[in-house]
C-alpha atoms as a PDB file:
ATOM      1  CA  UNK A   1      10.061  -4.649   5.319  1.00  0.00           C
ATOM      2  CA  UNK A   2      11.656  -7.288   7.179  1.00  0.00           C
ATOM      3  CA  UNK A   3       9.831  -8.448  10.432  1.00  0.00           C
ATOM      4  CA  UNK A   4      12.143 -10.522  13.293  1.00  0.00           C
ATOM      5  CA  UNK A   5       9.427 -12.319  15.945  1.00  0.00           C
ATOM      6  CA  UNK A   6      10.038 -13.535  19.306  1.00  0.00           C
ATOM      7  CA  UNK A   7       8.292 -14.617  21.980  1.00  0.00           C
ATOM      8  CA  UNK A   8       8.849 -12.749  25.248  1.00  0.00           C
ATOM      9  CA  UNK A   9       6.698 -14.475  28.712  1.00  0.00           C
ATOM     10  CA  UNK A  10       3.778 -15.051  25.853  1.00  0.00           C
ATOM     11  CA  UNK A  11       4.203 -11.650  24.157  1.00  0.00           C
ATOM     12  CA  UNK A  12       5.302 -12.153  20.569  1.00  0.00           C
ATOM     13  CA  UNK A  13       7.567  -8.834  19.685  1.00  0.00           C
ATOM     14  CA  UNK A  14       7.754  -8.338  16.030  1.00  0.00           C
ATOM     15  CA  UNK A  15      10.685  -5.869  15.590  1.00  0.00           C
ATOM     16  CA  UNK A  16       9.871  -3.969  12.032  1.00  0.00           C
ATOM     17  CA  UNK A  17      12.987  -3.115   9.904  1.00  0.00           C
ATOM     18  CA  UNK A  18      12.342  -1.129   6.585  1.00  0.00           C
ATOM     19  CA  UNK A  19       9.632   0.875   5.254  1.00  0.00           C
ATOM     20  CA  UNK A  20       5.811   0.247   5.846  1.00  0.00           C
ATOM     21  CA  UNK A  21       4.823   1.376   3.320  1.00  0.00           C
ATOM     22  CA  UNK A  22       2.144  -0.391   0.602  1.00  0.00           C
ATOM     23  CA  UNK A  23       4.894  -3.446   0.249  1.00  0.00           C
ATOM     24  CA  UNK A  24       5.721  -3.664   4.148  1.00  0.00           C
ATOM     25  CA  UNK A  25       1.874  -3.499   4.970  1.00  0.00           C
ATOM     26  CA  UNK A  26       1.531  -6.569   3.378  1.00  0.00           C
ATOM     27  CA  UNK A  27       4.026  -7.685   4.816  1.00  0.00           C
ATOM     28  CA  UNK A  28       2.896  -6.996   8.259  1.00  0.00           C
ATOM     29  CA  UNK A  29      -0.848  -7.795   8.065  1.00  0.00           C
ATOM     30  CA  UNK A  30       0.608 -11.597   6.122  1.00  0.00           C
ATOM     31  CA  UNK A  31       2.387 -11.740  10.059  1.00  0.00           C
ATOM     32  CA  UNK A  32      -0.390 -11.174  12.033  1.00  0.00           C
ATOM     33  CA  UNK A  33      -2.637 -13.512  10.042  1.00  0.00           C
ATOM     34  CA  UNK A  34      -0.651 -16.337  10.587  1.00  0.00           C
ATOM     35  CA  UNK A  35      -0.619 -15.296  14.157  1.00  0.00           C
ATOM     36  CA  UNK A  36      -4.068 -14.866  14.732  1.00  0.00           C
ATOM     37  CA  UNK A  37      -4.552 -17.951  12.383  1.00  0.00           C
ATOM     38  CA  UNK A  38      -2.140 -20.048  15.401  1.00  0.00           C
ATOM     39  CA  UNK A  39      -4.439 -18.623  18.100  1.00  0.00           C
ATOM     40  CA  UNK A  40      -1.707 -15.820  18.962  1.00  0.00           C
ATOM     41  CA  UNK A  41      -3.314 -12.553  19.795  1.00  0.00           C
ATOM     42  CA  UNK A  42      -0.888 -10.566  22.656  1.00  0.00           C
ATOM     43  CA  UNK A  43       1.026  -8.707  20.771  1.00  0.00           C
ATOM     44  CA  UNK A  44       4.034  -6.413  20.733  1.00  0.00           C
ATOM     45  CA  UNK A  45       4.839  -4.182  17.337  1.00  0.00           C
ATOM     46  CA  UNK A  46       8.360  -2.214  18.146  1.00  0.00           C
ATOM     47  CA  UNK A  47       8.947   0.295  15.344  1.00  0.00           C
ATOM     48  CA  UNK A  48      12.268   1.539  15.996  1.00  0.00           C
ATOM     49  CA  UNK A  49      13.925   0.179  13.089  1.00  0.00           C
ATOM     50  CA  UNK A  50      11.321   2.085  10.657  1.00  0.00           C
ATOM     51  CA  UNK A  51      12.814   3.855   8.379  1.00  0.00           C
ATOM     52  CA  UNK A  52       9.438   5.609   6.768  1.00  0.00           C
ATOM     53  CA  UNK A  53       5.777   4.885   7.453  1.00  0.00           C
ATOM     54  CA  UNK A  54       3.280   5.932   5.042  1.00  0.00           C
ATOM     55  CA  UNK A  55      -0.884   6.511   5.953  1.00  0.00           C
ATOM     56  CA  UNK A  56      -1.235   2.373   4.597  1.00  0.00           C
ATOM     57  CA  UNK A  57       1.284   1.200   7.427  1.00  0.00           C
ATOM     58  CA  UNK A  58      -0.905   3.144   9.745  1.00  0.00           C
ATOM     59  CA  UNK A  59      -3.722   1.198   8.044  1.00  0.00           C
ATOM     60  CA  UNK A  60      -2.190  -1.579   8.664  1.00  0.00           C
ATOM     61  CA  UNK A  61      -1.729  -0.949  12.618  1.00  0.00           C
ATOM     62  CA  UNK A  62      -4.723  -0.348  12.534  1.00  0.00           C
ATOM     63  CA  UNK A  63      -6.456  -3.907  10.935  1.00  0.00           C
ATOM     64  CA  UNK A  64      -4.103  -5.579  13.006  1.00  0.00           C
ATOM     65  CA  UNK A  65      -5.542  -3.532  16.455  1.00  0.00           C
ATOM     66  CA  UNK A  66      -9.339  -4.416  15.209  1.00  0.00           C
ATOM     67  CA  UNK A  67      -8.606  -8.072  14.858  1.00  0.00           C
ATOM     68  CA  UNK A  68      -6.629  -8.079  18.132  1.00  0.00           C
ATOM     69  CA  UNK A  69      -9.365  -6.994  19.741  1.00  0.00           C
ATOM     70  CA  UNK A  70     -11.966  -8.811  17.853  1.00  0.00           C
ATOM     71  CA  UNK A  71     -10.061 -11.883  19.377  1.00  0.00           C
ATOM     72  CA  UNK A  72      -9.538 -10.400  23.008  1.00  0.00           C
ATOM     73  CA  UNK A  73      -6.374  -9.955  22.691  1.00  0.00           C
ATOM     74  CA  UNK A  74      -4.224  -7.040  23.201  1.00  0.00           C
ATOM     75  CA  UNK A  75      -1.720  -4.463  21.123  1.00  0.00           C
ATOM     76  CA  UNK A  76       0.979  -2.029  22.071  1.00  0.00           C
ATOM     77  CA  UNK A  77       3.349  -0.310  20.008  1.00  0.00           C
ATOM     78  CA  UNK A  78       6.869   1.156  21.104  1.00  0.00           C
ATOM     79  CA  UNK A  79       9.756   3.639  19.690  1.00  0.00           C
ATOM     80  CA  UNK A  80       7.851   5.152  17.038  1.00  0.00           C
ATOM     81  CA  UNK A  81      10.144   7.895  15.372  1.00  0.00           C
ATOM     82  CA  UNK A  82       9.045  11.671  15.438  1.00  0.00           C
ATOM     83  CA  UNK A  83       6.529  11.145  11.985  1.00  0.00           C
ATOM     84  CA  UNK A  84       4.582   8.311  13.061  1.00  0.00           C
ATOM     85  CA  UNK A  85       4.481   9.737  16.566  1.00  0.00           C
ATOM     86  CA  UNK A  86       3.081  12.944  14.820  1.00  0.00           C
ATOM     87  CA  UNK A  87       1.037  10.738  13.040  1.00  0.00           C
ATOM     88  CA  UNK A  88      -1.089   8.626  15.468  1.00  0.00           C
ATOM     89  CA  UNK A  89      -1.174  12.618  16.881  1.00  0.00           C
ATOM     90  CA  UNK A  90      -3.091  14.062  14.215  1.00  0.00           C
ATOM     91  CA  UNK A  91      -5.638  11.466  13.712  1.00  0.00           C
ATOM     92  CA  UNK A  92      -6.061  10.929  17.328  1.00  0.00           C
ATOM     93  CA  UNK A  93      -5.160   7.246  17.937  1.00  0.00           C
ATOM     94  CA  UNK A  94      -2.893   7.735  20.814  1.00  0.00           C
ATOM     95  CA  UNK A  95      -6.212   7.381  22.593  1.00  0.00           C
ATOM     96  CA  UNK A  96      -7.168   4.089  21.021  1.00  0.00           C
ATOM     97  CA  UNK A  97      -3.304   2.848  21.112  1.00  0.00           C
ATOM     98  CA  UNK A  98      -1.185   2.023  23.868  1.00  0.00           C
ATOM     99  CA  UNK A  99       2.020   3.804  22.928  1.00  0.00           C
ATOM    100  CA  UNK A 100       5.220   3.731  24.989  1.00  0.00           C
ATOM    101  CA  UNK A 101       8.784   4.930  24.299  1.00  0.00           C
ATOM    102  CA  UNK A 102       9.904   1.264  24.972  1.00  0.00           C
ATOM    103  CA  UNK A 103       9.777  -1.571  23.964  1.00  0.00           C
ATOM    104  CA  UNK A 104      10.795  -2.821  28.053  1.00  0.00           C
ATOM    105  CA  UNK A 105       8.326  -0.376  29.233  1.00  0.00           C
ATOM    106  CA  UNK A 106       5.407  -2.044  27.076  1.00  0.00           C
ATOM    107  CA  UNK A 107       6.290  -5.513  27.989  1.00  0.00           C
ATOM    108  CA  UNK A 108       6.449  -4.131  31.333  1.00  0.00           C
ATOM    109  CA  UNK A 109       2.524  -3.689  31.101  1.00  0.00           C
ATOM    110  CA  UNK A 110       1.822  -7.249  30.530  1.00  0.00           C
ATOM    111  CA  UNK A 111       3.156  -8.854  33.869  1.00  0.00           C
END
């Protein structure tokens, strides 16, 4: 897993290339910490670069969503592929997640 962060009018994107899977979770959850750690908690995760995501990448969406909010902060996702759409389907979390096909349409959310 390979993350690339920038900062977009106070949003920091983190485009995800790869796999989250076990080894990209880590990965990811090492990223937010050191966010969180540098007070940065408006957040951006755009997954159309996934390749595969595995139920411990969806673990780790979700630890990252509980400490966003457990800082006030705020979480959206964008350009999941058809299995992790399916996924946050099953188990219900597009109604804890805000989900959109884009990654302009999320940012769009934070004006």
């Amino acid at each position: 897993m390979t993350i690339k962060q920038r900062n977009v009018n106070s949003v920091i994107v983190l485009n995800l290339y790869g796999r989250l899977n076990v080894q990209g979770s880590r990965v990811l959850k090492d990223e937010a910490k050191a966010l969180f750690e540098s007070g940065k908690c408006v957040i951006h995760l755009n997954l159309a670069e996934v390749e595969v995501m595995d139920s411990s990448g969806l673990g780790a969406i979700i630890s990252i969503m509980k400490d966003v909010q457990r800082l006030n902060g705020r979480l959206t996702l964008s350009n999941l592929n058809q299995f992790a759409r399916e996924m946050f389907e099953i188990t219900q979390l597009t109604e804890v997640f805000n989900i959109y096909p884009t990654e302009a349409e999320a940012l769009a959310t934070y004006v």
